[in-house]
C-alpha atoms as a PDB file:
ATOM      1  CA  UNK A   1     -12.751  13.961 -22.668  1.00  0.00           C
ATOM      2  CA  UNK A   2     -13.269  15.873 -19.425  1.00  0.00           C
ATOM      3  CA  UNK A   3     -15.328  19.309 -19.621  1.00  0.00           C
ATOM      4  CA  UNK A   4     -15.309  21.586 -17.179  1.00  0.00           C
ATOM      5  CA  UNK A   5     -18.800  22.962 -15.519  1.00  0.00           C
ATOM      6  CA  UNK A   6     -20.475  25.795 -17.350  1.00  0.00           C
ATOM      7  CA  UNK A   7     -23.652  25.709 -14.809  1.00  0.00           C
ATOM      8  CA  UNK A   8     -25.545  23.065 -16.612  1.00  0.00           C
ATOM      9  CA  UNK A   9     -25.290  19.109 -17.658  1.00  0.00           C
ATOM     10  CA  UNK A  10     -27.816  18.624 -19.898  1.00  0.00           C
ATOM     11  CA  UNK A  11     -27.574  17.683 -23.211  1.00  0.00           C
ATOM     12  CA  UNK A  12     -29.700  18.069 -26.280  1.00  0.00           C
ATOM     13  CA  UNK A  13     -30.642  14.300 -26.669  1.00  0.00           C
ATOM     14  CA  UNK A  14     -32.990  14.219 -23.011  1.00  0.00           C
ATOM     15  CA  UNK A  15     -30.348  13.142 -21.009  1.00  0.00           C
ATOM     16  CA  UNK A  16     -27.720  14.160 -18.902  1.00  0.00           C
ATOM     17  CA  UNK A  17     -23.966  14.001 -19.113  1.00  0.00           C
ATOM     18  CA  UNK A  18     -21.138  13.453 -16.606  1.00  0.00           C
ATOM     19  CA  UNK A  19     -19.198  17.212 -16.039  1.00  0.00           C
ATOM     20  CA  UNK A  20     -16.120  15.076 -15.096  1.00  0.00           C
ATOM     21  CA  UNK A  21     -15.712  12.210 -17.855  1.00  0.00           C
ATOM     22  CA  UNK A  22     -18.733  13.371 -20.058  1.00  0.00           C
ATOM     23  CA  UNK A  23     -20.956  10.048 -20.442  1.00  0.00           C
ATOM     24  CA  UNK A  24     -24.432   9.985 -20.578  1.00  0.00           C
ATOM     25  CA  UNK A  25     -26.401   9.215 -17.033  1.00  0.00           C
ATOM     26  CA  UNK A  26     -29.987   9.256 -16.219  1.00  0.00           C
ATOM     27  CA  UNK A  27     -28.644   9.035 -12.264  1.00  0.00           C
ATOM     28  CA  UNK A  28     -26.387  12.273 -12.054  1.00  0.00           C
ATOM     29  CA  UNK A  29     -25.591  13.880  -8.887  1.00  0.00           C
ATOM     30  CA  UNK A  30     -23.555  17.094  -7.069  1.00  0.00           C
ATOM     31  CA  UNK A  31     -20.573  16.528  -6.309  1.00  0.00           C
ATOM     32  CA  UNK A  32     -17.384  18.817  -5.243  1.00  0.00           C
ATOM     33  CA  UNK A  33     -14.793  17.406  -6.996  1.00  0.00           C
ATOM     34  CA  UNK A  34     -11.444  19.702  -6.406  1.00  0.00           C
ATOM     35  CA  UNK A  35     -13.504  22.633  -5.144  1.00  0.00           C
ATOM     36  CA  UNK A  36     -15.777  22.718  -8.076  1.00  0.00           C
ATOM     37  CA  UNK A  37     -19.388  21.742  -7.172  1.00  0.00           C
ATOM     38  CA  UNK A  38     -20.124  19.687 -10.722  1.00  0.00           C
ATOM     39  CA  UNK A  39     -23.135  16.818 -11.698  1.00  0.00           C
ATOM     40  CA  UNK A  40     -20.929  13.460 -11.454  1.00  0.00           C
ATOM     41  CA  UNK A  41     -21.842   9.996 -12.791  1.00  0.00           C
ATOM     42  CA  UNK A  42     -21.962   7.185 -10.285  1.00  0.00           C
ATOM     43  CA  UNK A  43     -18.514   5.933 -11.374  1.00  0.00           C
ATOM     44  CA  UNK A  44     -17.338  10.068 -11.136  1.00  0.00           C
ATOM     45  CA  UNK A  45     -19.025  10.126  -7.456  1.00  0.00           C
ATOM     46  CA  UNK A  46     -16.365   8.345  -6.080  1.00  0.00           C
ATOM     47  CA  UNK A  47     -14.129  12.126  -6.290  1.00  0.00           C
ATOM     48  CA  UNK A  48     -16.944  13.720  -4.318  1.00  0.00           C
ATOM     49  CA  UNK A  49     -14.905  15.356  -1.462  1.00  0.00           C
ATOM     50  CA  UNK A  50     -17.367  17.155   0.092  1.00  0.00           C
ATOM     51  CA  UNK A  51     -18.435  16.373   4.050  1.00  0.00           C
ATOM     52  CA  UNK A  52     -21.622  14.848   3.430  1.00  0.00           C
ATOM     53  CA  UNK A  53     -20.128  11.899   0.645  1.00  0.00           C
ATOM     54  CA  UNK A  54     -19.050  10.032   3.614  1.00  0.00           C
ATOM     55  CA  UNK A  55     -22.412   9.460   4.478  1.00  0.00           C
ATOM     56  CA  UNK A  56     -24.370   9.112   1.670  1.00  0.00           C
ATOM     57  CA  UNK A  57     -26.132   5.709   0.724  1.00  0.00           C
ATOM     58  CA  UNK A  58     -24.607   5.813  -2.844  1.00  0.00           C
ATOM     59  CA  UNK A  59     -21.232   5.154  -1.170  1.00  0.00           C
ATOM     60  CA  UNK A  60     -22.066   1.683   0.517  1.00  0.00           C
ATOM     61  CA  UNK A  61     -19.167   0.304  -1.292  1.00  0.00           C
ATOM     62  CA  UNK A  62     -16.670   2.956  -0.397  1.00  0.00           C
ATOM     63  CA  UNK A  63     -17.452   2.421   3.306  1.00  0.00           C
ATOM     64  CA  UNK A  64     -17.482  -1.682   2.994  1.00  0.00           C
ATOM     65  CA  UNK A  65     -13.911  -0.896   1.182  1.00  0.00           C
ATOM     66  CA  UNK A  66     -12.831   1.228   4.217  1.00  0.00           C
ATOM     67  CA  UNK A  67     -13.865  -0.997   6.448  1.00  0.00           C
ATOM     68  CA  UNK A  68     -11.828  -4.164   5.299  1.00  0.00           C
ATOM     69  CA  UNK A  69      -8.707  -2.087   4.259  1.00  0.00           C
ATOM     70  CA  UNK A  70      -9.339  -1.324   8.369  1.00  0.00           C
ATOM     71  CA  UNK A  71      -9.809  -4.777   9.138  1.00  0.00           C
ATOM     72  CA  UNK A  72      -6.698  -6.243   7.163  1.00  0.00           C
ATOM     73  CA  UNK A  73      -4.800  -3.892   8.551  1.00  0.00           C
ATOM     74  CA  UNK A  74      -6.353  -4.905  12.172  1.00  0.00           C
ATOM     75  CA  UNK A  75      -5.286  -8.852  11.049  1.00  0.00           C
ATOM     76  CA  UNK A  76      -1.608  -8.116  10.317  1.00  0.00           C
ATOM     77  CA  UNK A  77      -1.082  -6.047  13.586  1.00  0.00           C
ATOM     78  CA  UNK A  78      -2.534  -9.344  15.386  1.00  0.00           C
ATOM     79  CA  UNK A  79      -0.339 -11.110  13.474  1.00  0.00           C
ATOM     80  CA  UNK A  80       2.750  -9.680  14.170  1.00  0.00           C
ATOM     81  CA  UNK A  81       1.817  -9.081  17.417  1.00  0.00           C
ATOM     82  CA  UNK A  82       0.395 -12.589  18.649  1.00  0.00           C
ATOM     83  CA  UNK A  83       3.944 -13.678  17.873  1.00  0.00           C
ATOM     84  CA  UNK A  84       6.206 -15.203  20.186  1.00  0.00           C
ATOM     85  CA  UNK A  85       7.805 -12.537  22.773  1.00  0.00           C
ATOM     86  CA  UNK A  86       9.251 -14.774  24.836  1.00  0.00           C
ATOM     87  CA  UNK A  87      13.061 -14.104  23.074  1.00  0.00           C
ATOM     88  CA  UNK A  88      12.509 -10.247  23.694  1.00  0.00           C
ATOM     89  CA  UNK A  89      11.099 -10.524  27.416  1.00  0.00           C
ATOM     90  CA  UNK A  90      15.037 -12.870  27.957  1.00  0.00           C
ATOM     91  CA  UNK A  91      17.226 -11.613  25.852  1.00  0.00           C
ATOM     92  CA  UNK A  92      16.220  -7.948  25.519  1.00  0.00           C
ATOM     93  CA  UNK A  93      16.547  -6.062  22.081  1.00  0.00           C
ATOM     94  CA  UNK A  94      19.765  -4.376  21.291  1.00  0.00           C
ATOM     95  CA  UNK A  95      18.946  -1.912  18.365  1.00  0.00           C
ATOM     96  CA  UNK A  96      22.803  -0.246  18.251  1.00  0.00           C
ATOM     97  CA  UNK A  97      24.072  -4.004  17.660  1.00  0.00           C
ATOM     98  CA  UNK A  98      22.088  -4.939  15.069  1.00  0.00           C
ATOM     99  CA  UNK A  99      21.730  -1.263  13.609  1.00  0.00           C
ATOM    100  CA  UNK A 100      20.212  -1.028   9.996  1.00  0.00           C
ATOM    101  CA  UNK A 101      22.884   0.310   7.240  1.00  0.00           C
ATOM    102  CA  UNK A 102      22.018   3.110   4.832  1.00  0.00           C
ATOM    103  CA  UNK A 103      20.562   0.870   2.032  1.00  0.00           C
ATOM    104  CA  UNK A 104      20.502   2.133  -1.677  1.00  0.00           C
ATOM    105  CA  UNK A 105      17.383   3.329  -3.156  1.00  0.00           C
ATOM    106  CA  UNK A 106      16.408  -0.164  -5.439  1.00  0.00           C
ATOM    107  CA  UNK A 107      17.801  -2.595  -2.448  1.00  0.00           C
ATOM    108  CA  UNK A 108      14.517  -4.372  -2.683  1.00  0.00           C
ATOM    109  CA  UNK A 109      14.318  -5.188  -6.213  1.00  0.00           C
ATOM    110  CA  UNK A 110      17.605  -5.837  -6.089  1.00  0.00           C
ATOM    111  CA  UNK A 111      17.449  -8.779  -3.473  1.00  0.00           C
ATOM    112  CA  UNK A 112      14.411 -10.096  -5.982  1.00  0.00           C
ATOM    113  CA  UNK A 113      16.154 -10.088  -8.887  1.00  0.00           C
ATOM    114  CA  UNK A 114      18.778 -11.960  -6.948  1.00  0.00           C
ATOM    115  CA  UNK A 115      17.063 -14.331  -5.182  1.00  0.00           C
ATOM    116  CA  UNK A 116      15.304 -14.997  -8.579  1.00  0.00           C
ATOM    117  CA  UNK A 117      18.037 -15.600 -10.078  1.00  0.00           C
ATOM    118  CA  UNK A 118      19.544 -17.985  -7.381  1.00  0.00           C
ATOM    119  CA  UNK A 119      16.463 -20.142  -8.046  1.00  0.00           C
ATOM    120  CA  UNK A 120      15.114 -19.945  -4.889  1.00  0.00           C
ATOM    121  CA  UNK A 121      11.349 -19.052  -3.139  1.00  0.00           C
ATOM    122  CA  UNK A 122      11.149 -16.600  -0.118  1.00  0.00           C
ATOM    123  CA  UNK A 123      10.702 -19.142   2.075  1.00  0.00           C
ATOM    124  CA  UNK A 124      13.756 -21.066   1.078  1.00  0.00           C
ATOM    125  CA  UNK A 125      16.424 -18.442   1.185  1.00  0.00           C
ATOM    126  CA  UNK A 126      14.735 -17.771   4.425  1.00  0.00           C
ATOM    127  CA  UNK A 127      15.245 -21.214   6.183  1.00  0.00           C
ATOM    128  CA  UNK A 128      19.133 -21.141   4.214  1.00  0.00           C
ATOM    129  CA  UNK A 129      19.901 -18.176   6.074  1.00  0.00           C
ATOM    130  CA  UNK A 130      17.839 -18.964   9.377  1.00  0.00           C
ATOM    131  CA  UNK A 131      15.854 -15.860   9.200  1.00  0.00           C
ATOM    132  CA  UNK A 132      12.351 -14.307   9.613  1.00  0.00           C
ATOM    133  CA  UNK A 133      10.571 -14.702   6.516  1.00  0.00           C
ATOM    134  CA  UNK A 134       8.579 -12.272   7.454  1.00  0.00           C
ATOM    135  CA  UNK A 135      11.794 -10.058   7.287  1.00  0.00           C
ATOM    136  CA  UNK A 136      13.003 -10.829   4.499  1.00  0.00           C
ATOM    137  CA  UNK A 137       9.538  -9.705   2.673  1.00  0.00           C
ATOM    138  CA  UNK A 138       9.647  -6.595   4.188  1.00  0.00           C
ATOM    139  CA  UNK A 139      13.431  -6.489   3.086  1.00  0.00           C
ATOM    140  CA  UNK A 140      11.790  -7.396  -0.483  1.00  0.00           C
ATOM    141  CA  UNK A 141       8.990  -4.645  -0.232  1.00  0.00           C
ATOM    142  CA  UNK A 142      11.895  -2.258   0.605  1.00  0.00           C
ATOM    143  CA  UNK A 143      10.286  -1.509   3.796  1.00  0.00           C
ATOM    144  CA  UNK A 144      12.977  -2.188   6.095  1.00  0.00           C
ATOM    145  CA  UNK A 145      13.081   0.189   7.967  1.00  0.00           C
ATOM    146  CA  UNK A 146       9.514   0.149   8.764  1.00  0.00           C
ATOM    147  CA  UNK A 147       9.784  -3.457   9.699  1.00  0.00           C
ATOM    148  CA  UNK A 148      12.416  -3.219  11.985  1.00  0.00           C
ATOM    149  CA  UNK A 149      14.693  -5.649  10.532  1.00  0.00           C
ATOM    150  CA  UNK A 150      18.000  -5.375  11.809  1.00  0.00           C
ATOM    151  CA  UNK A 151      21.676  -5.036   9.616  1.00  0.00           C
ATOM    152  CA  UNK A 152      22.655  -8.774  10.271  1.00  0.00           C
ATOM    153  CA  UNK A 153      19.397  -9.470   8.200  1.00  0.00           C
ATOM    154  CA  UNK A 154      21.218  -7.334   5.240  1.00  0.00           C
ATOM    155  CA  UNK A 155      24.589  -8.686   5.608  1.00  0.00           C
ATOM    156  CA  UNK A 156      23.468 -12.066   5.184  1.00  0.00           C
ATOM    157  CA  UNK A 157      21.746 -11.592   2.060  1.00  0.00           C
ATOM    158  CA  UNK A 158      24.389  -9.114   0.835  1.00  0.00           C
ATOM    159  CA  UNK A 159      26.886 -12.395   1.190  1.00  0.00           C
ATOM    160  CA  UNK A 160      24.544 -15.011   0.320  1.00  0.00           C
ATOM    161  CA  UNK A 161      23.437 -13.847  -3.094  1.00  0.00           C
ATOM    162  CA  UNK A 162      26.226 -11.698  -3.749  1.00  0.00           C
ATOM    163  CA  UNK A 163      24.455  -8.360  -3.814  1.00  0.00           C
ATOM    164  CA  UNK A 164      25.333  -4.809  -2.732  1.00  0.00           C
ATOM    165  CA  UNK A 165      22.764  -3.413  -0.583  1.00  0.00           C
ATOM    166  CA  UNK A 166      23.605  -1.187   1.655  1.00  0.00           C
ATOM    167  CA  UNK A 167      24.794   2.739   0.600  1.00  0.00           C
ATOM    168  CA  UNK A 168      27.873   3.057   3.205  1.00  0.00           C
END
């Protein structure tokens, strides 16, 4: 059980407990935690907000975390953008055509459950209705608007698995 900081983290065995989760630590440390300056446990330093926790050495593996959360996402903008643009440089985009609908708040879950139930993978009901299946993972995610994907993208799995997903 948490405690909160009374000015002092010692205890009477010799050693020193955590202020934040309370276990025993011979390598304590400050820490502002929520605007309260308290003596963390390396698994507590991890809620050490103050300017200098960015740079400490004891947070090698919060930076190496950073930087491959920064690198993914660095990968998956390549991705999508190394794509072929060649459709979009002849046929232009028309956003009003292909507008998204108003979708209802579970519509991703919902096409899950449904394409679950149809017995088929991502990629298949992708190739069955001759789309992205790139969109229809984002569609999944219920990040569709995010994603771009247009309303004919909807309407064809509202038909194909028989499932209402848009809120108009």
């Amino acid at each position: 059980m948490p405690k909160y900081s009374t000015g002092g983290a010692g205890s009477g065995s010799g050693g020193q407990t955590c202020e934040l989760c309370g276990s025993a630590s011979d390598s304590l440390r400050d820490a502002n935690v929520a605007g309260a300056e308290l003596t963390v446990c390396p698994d507590c330093a991890s809620h050490d907000e103050s300017p200098q926790a960015d740079s400490d050495d004891g947070d090698d593996a919060d930076a190496d975390r950073k930087q491959r959360a920064v690198q993914n996402q660095a990968k998956q903008f390549d991705a999508v953008t190394s794509g072929d643009s060649s459709h979009w440089e002849e046929e232009g985009t028309n956003y009003e055509a292909d507008r998204l609908p108003y979708l209802v708040s579970d519509y991703g879950e919902r096409v899950v459950r449904a394409r679950q139930d149809a017995g088929l993978q991502r990629e298949e009901l992708a190739e069955e209705l001759e789309i992205d299946e790139s969109d229809l993972l984002a569609v999944e995610q219920a990040r569709a608007t995010q994603a771009n994907v247009g309303g004919s993208v909807i309407a064809a799995l509202e038909e194909f698995l028989d499932v209402e997903l848009s809120d108009e």
